[in-house]
PDB file of N, CA and C in Angstrom:
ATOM      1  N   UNK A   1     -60.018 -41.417  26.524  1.00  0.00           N
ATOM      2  CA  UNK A   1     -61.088 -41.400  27.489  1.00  0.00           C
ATOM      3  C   UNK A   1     -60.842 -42.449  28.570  1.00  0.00           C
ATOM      4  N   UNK A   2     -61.079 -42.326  29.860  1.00  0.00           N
ATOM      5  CA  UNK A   2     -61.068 -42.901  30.621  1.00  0.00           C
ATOM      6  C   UNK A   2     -62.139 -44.154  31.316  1.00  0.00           C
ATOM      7  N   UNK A   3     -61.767 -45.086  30.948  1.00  0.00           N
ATOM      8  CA  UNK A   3     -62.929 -46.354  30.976  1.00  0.00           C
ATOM      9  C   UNK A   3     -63.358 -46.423  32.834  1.00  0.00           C
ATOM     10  N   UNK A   4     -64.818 -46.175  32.819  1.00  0.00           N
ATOM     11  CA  UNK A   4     -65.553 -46.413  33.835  1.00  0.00           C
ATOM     12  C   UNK A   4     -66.545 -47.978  34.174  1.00  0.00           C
ATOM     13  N   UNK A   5     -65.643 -48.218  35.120  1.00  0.00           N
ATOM     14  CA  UNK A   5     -66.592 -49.750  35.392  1.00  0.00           C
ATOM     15  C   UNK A   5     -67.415 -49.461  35.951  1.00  0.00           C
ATOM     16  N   UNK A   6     -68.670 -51.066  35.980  1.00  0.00           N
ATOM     17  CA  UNK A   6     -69.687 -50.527  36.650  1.00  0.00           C
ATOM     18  C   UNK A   6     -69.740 -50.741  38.079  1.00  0.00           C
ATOM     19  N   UNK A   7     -68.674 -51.198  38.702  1.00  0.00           N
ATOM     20  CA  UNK A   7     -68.662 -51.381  40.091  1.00  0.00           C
ATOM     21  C   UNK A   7     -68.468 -50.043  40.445  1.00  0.00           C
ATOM     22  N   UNK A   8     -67.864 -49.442  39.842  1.00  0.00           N
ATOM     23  CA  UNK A   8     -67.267 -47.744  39.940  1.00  0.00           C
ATOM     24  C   UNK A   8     -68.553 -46.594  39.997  1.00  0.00           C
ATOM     25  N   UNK A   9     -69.391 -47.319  38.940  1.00  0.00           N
ATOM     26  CA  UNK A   9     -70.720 -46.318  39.255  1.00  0.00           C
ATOM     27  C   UNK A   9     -71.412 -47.077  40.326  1.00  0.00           C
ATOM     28  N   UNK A  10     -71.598 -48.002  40.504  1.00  0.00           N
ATOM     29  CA  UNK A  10     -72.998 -48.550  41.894  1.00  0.00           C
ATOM     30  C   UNK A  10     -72.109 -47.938  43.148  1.00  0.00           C
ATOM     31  N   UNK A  11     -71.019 -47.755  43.152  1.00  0.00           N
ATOM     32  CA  UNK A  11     -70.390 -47.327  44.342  1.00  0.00           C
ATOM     33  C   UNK A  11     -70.767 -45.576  44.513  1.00  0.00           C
ATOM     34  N   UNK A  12     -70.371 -45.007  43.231  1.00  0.00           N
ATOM     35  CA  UNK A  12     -71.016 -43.953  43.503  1.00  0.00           C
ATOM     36  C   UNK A  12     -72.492 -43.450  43.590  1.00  0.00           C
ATOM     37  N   UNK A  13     -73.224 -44.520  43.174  1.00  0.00           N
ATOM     38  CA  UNK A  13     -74.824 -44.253  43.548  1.00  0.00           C
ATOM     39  C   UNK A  13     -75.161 -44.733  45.054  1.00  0.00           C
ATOM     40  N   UNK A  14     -74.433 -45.553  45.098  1.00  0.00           N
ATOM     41  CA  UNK A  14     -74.376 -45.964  47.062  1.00  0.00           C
ATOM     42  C   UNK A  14     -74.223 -44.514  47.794  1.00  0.00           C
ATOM     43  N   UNK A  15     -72.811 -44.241  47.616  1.00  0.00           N
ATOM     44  CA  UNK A  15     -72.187 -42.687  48.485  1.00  0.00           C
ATOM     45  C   UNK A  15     -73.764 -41.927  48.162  1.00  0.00           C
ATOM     46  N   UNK A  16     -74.153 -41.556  47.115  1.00  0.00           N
ATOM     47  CA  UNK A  16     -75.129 -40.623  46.691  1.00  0.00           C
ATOM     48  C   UNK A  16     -76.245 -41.174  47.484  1.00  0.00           C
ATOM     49  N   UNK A  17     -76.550 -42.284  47.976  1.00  0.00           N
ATOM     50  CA  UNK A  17     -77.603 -42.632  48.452  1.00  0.00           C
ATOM     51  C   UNK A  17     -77.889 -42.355  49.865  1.00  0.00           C
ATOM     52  N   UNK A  18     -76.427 -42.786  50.416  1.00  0.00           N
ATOM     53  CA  UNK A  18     -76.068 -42.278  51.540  1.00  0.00           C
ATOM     54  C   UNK A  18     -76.518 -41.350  52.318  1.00  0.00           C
ATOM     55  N   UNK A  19     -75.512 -40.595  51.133  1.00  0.00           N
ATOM     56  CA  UNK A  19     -75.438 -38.957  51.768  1.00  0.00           C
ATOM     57  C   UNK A  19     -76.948 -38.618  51.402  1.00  0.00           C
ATOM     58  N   UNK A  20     -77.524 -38.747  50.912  1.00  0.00           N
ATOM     59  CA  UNK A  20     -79.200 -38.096  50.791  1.00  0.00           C
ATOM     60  C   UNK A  20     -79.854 -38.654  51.699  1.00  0.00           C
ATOM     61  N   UNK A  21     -79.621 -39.818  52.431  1.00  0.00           N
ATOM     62  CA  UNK A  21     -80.584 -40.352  53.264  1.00  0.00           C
ATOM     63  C   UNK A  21     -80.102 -39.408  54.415  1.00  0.00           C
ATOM     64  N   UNK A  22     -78.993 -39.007  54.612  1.00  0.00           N
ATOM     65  CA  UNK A  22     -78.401 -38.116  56.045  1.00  0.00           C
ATOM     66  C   UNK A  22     -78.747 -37.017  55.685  1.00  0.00           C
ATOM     67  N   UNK A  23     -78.968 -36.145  54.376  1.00  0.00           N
ATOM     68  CA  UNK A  23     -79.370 -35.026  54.379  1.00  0.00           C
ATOM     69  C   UNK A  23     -80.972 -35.261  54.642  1.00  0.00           C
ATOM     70  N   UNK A  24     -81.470 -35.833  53.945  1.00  0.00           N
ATOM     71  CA  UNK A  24     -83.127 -35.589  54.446  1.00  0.00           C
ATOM     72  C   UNK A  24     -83.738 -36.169  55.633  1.00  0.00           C
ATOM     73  N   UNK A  25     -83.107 -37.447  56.381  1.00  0.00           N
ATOM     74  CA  UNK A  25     -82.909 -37.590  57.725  1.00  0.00           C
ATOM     75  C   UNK A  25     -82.927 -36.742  58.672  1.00  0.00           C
ATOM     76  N   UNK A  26     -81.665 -35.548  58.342  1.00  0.00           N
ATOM     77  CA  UNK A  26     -81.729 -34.338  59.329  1.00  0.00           C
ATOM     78  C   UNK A  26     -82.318 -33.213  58.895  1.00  0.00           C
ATOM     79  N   UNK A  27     -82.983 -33.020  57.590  1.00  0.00           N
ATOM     80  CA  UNK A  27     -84.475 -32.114  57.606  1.00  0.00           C
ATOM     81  C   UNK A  27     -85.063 -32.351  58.501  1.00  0.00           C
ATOM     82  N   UNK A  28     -85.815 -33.802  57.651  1.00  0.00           N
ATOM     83  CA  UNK A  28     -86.580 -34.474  58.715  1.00  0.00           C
ATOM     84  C   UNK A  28     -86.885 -34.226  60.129  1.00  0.00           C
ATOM     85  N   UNK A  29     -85.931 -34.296  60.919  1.00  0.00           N
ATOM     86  CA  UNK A  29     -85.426 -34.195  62.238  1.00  0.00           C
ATOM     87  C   UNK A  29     -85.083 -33.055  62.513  1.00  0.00           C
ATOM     88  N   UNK A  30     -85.039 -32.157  62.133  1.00  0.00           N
ATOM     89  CA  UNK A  30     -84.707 -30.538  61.890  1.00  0.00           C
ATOM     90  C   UNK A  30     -86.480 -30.169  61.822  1.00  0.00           C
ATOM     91  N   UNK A  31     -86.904 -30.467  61.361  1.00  0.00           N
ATOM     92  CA  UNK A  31     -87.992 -30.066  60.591  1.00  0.00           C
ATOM     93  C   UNK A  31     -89.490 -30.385  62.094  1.00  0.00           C
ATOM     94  N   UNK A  32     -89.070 -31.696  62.387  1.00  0.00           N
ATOM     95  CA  UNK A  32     -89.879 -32.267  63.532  1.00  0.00           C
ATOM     96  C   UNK A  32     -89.771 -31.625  64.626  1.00  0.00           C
ATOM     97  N   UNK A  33     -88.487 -31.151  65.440  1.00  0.00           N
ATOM     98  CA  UNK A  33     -87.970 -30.734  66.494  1.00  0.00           C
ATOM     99  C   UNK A  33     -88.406 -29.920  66.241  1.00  0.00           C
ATOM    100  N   UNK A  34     -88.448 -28.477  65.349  1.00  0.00           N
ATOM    101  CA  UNK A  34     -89.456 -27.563  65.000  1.00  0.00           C
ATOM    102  C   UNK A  34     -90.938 -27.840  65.328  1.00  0.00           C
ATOM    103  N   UNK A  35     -91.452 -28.359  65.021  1.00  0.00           N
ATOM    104  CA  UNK A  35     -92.657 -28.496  65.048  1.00  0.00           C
ATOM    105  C   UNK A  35     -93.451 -28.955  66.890  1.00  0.00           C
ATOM    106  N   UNK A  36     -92.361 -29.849  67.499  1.00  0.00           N
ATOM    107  CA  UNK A  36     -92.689 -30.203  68.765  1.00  0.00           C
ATOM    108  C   UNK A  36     -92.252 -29.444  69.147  1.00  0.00           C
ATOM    109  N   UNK A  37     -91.341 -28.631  69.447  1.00  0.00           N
ATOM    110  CA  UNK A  37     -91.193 -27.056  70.179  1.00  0.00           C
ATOM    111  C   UNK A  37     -92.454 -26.487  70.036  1.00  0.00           C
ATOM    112  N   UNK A  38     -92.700 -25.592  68.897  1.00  0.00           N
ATOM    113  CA  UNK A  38     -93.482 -24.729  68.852  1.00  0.00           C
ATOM    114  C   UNK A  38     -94.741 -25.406  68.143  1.00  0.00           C
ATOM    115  N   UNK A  39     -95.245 -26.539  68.643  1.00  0.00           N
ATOM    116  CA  UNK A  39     -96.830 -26.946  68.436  1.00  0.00           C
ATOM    117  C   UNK A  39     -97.208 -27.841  68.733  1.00  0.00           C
ATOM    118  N   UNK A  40     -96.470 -28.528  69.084  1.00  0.00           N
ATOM    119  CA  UNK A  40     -97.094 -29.944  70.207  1.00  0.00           C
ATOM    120  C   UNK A  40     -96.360 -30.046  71.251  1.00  0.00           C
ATOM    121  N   UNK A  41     -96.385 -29.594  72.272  1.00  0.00           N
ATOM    122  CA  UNK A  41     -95.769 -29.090  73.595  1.00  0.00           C
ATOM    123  C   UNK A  41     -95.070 -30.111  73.600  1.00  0.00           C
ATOM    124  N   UNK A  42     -93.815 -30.343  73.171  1.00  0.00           N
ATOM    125  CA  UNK A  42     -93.076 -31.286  73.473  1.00  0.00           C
ATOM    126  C   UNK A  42     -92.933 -32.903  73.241  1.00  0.00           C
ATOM    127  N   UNK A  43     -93.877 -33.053  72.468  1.00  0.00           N
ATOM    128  CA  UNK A  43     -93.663 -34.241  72.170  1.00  0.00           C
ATOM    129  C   UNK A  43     -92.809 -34.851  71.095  1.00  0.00           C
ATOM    130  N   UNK A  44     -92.636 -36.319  71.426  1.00  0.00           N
ATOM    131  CA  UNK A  44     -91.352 -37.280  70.317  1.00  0.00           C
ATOM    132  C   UNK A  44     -92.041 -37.431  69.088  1.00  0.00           C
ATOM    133  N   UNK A  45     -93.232 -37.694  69.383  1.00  0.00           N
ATOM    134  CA  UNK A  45     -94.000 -38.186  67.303  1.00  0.00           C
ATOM    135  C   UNK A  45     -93.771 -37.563  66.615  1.00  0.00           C
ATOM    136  N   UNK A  46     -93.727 -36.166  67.085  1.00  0.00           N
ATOM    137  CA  UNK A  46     -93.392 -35.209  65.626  1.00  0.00           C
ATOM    138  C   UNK A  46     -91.957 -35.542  64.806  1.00  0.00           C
ATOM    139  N   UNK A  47     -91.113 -35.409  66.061  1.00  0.00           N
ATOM    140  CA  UNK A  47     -89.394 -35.690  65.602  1.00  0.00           C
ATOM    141  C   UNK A  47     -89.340 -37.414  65.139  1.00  0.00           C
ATOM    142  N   UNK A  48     -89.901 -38.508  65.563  1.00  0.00           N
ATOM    143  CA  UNK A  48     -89.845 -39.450  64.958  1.00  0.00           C
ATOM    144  C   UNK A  48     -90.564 -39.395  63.217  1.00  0.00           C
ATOM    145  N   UNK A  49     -91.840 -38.808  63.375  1.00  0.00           N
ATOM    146  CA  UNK A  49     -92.684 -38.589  62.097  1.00  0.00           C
ATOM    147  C   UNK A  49     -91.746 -38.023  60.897  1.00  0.00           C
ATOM    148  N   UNK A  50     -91.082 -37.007  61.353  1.00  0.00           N
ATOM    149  CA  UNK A  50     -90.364 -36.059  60.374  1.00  0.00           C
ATOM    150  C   UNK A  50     -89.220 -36.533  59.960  1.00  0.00           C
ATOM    151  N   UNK A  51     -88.429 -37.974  60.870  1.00  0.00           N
ATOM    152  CA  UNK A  51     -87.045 -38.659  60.346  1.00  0.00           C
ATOM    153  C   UNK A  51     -87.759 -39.564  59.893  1.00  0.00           C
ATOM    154  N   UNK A  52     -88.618 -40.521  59.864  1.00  0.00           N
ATOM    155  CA  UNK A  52     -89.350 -41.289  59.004  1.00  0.00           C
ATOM    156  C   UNK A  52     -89.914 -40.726  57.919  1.00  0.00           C
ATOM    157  N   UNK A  53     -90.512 -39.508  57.917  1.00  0.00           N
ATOM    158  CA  UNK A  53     -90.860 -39.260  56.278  1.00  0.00           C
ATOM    159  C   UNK A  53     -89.101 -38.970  55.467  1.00  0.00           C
ATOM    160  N   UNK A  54     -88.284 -38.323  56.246  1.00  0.00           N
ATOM    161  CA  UNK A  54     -87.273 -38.216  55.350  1.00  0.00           C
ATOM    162  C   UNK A  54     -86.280 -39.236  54.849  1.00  0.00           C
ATOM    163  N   UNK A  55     -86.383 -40.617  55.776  1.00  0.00           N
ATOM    164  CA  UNK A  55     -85.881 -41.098  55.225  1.00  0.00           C
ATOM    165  C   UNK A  55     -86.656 -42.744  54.267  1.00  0.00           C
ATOM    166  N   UNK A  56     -87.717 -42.306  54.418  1.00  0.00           N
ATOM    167  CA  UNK A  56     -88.624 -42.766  53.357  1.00  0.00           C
ATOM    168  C   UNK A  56     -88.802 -42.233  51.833  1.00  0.00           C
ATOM    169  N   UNK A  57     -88.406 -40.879  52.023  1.00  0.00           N
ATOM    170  CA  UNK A  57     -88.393 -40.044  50.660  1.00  0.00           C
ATOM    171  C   UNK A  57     -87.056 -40.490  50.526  1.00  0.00           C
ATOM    172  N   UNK A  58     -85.926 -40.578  50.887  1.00  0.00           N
ATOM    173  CA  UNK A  58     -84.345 -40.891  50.324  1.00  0.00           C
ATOM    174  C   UNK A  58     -84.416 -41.969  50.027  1.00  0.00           C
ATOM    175  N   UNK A  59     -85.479 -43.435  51.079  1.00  0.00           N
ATOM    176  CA  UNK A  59     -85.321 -44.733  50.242  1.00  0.00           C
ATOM    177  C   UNK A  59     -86.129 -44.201  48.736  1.00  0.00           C
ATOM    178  N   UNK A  60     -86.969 -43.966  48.879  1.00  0.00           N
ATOM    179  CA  UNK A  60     -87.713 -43.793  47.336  1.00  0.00           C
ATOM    180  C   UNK A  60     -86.455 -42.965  46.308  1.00  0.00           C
ATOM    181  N   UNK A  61     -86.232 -42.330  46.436  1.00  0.00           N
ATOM    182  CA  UNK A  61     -84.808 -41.606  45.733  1.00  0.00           C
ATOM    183  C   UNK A  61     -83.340 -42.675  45.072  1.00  0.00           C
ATOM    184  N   UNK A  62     -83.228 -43.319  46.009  1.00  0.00           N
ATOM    185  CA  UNK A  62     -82.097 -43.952  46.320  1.00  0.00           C
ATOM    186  C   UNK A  62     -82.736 -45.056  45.358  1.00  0.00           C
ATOM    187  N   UNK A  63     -83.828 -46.108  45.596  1.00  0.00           N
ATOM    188  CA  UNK A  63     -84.672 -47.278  44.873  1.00  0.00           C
ATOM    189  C   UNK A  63     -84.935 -46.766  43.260  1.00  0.00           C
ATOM    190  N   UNK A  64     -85.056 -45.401  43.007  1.00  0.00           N
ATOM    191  CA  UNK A  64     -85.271 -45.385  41.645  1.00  0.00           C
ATOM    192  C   UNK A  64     -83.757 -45.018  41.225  1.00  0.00           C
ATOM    193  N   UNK A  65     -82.984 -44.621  41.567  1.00  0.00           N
ATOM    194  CA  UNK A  65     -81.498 -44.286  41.301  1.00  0.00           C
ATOM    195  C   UNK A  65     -80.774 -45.420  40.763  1.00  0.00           C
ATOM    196  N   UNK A  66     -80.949 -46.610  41.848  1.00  0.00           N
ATOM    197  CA  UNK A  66     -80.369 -47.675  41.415  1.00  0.00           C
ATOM    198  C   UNK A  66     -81.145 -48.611  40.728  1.00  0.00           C
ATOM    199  N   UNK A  67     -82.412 -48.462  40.175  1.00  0.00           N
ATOM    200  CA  UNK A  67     -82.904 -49.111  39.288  1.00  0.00           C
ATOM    201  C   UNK A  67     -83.073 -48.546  37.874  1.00  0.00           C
ATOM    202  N   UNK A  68     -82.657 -47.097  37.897  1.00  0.00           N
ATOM    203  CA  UNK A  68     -81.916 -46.832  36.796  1.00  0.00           C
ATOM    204  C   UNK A  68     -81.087 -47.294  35.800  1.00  0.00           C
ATOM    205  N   UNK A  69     -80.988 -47.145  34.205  1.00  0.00           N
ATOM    206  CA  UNK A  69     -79.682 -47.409  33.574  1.00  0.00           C
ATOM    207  C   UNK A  69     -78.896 -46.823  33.218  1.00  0.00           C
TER     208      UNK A  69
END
């Protein structure tokens, strides 16, 4: 069997953290730009609102990941 350190896993819960904060970031922001197109004639709050909730849900994701054992 191949011995896994633990610098080896926090590194891969980092990458994992990462990459989820950029995937739900660009929901987020996917999701907002939607919404100010077609329902608030154009405005930024929506697209700011929608990358702040997503990447508030990835810190929460990411904070219980690495406080995991």
């Amino acid at each position: 069997m191949a011995q896994t350190f633990a610098e080896d896993q926090y590194g891969k819960k980092i990458d994992r953290c990462l990459t989820d904060t950029l995937v739900k970031f660009g929901g987020g922001l996917a999701l907002g730009t939607v919404f100010s197109l077609l329902f608030f004639k154009r405005r930024a709050w929506p697209i700011i609102m929608g990358s702040g909730f997503g990447v508030g849900v990835a810190y929460t994701n990411c904070e219980r990941s690495l406080n995991s054992k």
